[in-house]
C-alpha atoms as a PDB file:
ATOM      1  CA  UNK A   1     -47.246 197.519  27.327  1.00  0.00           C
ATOM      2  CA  UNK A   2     -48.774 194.416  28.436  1.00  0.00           C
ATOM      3  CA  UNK A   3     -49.442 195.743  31.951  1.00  0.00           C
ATOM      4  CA  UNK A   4     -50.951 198.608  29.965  1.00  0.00           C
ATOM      5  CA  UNK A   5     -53.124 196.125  28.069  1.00  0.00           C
ATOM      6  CA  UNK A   6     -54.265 194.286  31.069  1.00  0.00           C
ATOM      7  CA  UNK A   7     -55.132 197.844  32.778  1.00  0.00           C
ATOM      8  CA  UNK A   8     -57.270 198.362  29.924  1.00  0.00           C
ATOM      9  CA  UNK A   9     -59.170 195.318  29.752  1.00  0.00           C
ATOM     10  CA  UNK A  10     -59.785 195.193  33.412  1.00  0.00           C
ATOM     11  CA  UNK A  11     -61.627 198.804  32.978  1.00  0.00           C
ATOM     12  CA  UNK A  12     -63.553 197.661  30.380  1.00  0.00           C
ATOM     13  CA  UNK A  13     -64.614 194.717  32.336  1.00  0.00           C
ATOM     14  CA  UNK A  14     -65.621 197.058  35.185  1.00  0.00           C
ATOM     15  CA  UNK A  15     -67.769 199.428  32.773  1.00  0.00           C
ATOM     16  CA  UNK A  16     -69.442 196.326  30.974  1.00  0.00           C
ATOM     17  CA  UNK A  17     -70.147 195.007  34.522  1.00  0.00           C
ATOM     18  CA  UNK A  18     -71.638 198.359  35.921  1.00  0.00           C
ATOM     19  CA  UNK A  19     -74.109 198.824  32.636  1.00  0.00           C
ATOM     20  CA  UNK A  20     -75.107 195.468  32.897  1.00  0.00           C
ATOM     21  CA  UNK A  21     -75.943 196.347  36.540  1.00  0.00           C
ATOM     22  CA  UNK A  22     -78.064 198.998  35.524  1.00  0.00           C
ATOM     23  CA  UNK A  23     -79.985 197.735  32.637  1.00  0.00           C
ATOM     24  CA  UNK A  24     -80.605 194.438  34.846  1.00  0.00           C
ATOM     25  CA  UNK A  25     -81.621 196.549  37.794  1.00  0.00           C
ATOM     26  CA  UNK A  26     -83.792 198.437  35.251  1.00  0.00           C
ATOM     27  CA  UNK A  27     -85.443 195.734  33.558  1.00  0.00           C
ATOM     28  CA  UNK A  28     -85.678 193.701  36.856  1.00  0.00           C
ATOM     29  CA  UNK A  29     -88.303 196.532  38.545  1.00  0.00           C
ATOM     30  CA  UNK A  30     -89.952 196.861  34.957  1.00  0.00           C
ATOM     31  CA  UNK A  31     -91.009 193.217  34.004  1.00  0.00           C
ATOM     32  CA  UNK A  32     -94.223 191.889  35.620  1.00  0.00           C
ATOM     33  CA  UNK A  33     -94.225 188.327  36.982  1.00  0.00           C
ATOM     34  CA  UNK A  34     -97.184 186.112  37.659  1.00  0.00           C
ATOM     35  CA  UNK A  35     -97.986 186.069  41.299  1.00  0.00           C
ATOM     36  CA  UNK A  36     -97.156 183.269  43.431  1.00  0.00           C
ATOM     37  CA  UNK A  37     -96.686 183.002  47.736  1.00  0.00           C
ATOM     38  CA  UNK A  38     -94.027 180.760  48.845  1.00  0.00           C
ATOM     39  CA  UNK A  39     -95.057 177.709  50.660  1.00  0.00           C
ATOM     40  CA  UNK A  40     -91.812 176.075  52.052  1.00  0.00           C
ATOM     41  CA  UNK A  41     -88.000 176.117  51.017  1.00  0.00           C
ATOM     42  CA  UNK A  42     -84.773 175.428  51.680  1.00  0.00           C
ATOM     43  CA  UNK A  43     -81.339 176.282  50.769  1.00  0.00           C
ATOM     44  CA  UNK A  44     -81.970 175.718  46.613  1.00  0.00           C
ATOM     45  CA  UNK A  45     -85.778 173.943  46.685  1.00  0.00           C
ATOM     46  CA  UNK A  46     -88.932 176.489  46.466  1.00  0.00           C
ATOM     47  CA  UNK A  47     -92.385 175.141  47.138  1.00  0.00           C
ATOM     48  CA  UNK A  48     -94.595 178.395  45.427  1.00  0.00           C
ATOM     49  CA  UNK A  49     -98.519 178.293  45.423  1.00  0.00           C
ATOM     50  CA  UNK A  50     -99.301 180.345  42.046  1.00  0.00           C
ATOM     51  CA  UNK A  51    -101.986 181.945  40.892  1.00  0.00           C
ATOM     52  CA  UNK A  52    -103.961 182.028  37.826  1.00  0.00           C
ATOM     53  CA  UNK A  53    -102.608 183.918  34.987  1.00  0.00           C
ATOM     54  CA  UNK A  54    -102.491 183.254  30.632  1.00  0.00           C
ATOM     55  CA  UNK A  55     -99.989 183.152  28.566  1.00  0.00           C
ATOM     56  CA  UNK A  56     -99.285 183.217  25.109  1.00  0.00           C
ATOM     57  CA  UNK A  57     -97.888 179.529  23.224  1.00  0.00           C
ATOM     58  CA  UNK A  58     -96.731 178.573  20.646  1.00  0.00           C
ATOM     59  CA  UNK A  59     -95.663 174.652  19.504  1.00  0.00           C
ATOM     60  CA  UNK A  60     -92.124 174.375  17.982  1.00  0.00           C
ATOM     61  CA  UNK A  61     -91.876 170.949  15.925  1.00  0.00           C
ATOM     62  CA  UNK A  62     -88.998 169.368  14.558  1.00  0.00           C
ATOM     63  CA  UNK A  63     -86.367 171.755  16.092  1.00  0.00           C
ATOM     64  CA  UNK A  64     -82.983 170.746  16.114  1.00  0.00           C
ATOM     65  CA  UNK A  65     -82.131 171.619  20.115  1.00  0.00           C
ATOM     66  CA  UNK A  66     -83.508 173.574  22.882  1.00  0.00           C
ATOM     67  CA  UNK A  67     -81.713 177.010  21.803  1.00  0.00           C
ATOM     68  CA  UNK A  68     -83.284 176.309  17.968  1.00  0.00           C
ATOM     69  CA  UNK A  69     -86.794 176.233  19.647  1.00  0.00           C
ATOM     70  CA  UNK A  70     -86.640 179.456  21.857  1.00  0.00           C
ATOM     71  CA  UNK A  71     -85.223 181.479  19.134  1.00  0.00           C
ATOM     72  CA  UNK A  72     -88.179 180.001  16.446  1.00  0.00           C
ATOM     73  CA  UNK A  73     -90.712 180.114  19.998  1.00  0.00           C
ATOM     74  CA  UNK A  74     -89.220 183.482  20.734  1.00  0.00           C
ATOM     75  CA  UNK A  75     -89.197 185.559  17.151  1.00  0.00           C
ATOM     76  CA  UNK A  76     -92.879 184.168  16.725  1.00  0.00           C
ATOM     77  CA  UNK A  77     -94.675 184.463  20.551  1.00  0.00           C
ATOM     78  CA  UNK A  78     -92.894 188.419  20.181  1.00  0.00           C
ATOM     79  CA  UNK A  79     -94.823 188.817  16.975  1.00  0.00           C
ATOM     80  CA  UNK A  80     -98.051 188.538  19.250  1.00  0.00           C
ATOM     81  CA  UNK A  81     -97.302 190.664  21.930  1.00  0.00           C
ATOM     82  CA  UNK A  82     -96.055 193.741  19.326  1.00  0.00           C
ATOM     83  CA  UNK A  83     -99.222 193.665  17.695  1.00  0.00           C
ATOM     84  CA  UNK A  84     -99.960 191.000  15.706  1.00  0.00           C
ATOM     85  CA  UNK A  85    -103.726 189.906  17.311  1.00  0.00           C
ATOM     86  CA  UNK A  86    -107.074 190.990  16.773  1.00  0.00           C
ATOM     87  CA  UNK A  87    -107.206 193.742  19.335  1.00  0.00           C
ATOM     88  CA  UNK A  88    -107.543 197.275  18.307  1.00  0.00           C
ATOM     89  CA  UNK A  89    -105.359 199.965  21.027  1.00  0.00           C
ATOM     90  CA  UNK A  90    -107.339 202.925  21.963  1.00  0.00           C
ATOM     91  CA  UNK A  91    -105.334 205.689  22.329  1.00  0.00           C
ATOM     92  CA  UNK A  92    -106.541 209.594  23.865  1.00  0.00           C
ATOM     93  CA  UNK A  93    -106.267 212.485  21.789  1.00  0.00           C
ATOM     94  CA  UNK A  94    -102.515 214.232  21.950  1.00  0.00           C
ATOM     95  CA  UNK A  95    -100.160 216.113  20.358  1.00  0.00           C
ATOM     96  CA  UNK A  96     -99.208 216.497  17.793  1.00  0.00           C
ATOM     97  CA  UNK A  97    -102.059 214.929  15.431  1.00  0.00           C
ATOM     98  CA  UNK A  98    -100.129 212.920  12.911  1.00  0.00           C
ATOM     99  CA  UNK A  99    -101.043 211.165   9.620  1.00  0.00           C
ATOM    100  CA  UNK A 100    -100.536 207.891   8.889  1.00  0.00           C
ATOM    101  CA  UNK A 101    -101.641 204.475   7.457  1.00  0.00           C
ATOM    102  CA  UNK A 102    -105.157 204.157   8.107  1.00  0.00           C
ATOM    103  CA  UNK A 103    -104.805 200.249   8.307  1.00  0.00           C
ATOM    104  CA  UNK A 104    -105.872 199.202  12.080  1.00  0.00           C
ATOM    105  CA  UNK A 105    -102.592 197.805  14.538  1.00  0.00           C
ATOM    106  CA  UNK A 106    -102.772 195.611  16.797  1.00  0.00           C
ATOM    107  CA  UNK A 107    -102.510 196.318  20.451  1.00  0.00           C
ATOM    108  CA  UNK A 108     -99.062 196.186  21.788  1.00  0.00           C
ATOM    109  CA  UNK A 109     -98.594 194.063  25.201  1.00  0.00           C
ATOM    110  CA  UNK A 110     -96.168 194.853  27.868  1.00  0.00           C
ATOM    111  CA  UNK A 111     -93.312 191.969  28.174  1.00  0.00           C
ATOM    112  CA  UNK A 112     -93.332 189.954  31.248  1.00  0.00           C
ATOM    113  CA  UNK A 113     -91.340 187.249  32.400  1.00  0.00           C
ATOM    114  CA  UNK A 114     -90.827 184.272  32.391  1.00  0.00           C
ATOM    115  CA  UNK A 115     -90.255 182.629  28.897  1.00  0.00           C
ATOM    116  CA  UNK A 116     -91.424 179.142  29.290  1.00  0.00           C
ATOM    117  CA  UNK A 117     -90.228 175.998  27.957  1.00  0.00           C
ATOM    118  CA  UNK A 118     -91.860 172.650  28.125  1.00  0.00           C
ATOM    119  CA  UNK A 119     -90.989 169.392  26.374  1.00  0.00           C
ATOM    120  CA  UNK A 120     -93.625 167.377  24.681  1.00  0.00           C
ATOM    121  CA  UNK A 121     -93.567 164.285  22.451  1.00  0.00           C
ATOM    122  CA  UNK A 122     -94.818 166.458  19.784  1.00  0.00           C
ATOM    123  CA  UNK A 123     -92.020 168.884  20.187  1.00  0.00           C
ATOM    124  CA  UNK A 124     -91.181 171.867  22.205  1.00  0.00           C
ATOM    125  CA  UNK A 125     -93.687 174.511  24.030  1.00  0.00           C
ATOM    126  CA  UNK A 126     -92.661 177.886  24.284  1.00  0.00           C
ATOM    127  CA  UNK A 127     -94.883 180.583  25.954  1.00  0.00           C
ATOM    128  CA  UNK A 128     -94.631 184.170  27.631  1.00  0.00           C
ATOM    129  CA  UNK A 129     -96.634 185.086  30.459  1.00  0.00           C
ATOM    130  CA  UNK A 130     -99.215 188.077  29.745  1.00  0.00           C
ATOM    131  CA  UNK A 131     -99.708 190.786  32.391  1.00  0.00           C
ATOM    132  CA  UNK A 132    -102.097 189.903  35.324  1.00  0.00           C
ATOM    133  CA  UNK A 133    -104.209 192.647  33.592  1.00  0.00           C
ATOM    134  CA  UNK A 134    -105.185 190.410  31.093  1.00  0.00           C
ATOM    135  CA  UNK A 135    -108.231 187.601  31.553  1.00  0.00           C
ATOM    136  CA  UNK A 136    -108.421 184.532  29.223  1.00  0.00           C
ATOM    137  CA  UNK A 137    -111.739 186.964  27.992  1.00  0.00           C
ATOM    138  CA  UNK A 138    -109.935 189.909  27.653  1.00  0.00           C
ATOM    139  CA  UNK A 139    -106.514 188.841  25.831  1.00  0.00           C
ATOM    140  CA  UNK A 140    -105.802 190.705  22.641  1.00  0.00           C
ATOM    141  CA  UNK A 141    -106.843 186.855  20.060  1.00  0.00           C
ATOM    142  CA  UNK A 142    -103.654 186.052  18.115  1.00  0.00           C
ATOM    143  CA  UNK A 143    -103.660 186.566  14.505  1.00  0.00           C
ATOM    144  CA  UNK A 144    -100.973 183.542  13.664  1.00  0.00           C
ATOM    145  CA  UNK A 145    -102.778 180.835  14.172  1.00  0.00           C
ATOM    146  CA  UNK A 146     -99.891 178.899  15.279  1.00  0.00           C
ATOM    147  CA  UNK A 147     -99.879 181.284  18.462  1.00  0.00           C
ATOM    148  CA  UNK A 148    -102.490 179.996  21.000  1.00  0.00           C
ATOM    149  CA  UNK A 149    -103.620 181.575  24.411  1.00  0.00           C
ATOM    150  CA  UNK A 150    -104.165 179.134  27.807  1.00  0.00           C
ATOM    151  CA  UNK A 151    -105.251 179.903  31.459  1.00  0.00           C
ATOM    152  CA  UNK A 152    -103.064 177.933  33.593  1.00  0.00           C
ATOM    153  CA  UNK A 153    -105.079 177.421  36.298  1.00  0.00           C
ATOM    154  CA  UNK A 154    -103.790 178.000  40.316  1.00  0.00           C
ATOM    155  CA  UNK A 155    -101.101 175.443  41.121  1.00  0.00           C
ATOM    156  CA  UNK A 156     -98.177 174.162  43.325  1.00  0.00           C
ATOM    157  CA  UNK A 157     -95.336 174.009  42.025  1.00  0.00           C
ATOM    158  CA  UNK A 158     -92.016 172.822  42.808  1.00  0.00           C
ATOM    159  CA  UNK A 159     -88.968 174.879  41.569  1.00  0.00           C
ATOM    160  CA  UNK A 160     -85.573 175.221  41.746  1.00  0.00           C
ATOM    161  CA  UNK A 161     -83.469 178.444  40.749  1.00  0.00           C
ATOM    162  CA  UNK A 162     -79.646 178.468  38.921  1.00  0.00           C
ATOM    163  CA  UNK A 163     -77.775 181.215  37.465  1.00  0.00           C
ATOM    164  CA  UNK A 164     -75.437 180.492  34.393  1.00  0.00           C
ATOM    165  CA  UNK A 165     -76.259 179.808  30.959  1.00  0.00           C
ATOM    166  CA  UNK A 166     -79.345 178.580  29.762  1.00  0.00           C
ATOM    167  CA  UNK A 167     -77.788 175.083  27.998  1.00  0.00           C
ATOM    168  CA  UNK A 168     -78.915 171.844  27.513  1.00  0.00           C
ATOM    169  CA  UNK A 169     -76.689 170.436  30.449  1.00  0.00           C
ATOM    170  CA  UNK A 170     -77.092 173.130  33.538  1.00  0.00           C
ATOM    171  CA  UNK A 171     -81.015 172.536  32.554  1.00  0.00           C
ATOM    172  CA  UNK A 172     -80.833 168.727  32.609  1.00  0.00           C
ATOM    173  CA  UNK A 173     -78.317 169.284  35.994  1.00  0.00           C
ATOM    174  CA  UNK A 174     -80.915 171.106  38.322  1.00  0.00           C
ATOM    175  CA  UNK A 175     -83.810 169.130  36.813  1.00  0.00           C
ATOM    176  CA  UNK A 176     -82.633 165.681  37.912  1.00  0.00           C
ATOM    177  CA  UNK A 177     -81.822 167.565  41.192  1.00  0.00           C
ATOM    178  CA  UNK A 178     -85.206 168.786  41.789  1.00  0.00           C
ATOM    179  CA  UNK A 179     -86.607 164.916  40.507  1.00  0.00           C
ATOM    180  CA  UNK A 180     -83.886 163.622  43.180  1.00  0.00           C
ATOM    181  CA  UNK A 181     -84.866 165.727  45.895  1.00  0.00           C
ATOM    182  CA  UNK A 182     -89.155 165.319  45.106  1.00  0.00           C
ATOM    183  CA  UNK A 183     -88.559 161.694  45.130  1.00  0.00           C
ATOM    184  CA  UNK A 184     -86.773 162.075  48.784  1.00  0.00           C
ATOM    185  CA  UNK A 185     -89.974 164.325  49.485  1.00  0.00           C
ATOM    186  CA  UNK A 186     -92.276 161.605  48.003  1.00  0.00           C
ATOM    187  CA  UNK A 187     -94.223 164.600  46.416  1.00  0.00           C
ATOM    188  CA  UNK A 188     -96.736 163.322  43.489  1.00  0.00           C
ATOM    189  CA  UNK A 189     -95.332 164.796  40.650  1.00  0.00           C
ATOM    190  CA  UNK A 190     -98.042 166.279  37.810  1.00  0.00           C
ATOM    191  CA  UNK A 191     -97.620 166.605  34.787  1.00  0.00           C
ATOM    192  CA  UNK A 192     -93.901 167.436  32.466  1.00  0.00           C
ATOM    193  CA  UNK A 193     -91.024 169.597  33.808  1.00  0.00           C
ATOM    194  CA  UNK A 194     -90.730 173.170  32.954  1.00  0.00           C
ATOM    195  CA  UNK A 195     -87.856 175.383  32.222  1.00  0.00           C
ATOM    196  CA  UNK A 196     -88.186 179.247  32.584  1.00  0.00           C
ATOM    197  CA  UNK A 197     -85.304 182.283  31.830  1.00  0.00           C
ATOM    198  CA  UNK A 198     -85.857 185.803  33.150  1.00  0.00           C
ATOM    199  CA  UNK A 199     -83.211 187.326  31.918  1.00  0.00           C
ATOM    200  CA  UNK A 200     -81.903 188.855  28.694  1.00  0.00           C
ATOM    201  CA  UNK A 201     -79.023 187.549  26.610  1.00  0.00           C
ATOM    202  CA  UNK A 202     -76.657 190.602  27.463  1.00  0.00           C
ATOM    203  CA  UNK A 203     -76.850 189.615  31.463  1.00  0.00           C
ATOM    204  CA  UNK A 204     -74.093 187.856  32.891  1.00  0.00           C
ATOM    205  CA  UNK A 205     -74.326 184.450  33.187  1.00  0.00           C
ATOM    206  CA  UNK A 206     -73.662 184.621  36.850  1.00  0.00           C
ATOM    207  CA  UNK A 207     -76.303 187.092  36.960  1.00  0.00           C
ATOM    208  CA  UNK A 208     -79.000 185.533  35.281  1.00  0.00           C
ATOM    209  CA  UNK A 209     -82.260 183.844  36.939  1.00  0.00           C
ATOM    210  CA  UNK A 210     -82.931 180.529  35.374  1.00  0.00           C
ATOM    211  CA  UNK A 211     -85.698 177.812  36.773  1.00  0.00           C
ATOM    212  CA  UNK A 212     -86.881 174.816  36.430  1.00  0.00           C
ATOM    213  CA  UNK A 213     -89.992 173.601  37.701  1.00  0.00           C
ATOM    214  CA  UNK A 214     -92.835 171.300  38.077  1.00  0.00           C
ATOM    215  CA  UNK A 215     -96.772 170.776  39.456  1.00  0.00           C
ATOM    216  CA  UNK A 216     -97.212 168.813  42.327  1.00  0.00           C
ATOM    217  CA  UNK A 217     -99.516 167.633  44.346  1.00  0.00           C
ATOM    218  CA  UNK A 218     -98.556 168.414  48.145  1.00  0.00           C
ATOM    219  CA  UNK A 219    -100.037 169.249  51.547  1.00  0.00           C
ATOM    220  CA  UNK A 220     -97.112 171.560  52.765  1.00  0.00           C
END
């Protein structure tokens, strides 16, 4: 029986494994990054020239961790990009014609990645990136005011990849190893550190893209 058992769990593992596969694989080709060329690297250590792109942020205060602020940052930045901003969707005529709530929706905006996290003194930053599509002119205007749009200008950053979990201590980890190694480098460091997850919560740790990064100022 308990060979039986351990048969049994060992499938499941296997089918959990393969779906995850295929809604990763999926959602991988689907989700629109912002465009950057690669500079220099090394084994762990990306140097990526990025260009300009906006992004949707929102300013978490007095949150109890890092994991309190994305899911507050998270529940209100996917308000925005479901339809809650100023924008009104133009859709052609098709069929069927159907009836409904004449009150105007919002326009809905494709998800991209990354979600971004920045520490500040006032508390936590949390923003998504908006398709490439979009110009800081052309952005559907957010209707919580707490939600706030920003062209981030072209920059160098440095940034180093992990897989795992998103925690408190595998971020803190690979940040002082990308301060470590940019000190090494004697790179000018701009501005705070950013943290940015690709991937969903029902990817496998192993499996899951997580970076940290930050601006510098470089001649590579």
């Amino acid at each position: 029986m308990k060979k039986f058992r351990s048969a049994i769990t060992a499938v499941i593992l296997q089918l959990l494994l393969s779906l995850t596969l295929t809604l990763y694989g999926t959602t991988a080709m689907a989700i629109e990054e912002p465009a950057y060329s690669i500079i220099e690297s090394n084994d762990k250590i990306e140097y990526r020239q990025y260009q300009p792109f906006i992004i949707a942020e929102t300013l978490i205060k007095d949150a109890r961790d890092r994991g309190d602020a994305s899911s507050v940052g998270f529940r209100r930045l996917f308000g925005y990009i479901s339809g809650d901003n100023t924008a009104q969707e133009k859709i052609e005529m098709t069929a069927p014609v159907i009836q409904a709530d004449s009150k105007p929706r919002g326009e809905k905006i494709e998800m991209t990645a990354p979600v971004q996290q920045t520490e500040t003194e006032e508390g936590w930053l949390v923003a998504f990136v908006l398709p490439l599509s979009y110009s800081i002119d052309t952005a559907p205007i957010p209707t919580n005011p707490k939600v706030q749009l920003r062209l981030i200008e072209p920059r160098t950053m440095a940034v180093i990849s992990f897989s795992g979990r998103w925690t408190e201590k595998n971020v803190r980890r690979h940040e002082k190893e990308l301060m470590e190694f940019l000190e090494e480098e004697k790179d000018i460091i701009i501005g705070k550190t950013e943290f940015a997850a690709y991937n969903a919560p029902f990817v496998l740790p192993f499996m899951r893209r997580n970076e940290v990064m930050v601006q510098v100022l470089t001649e590579k």
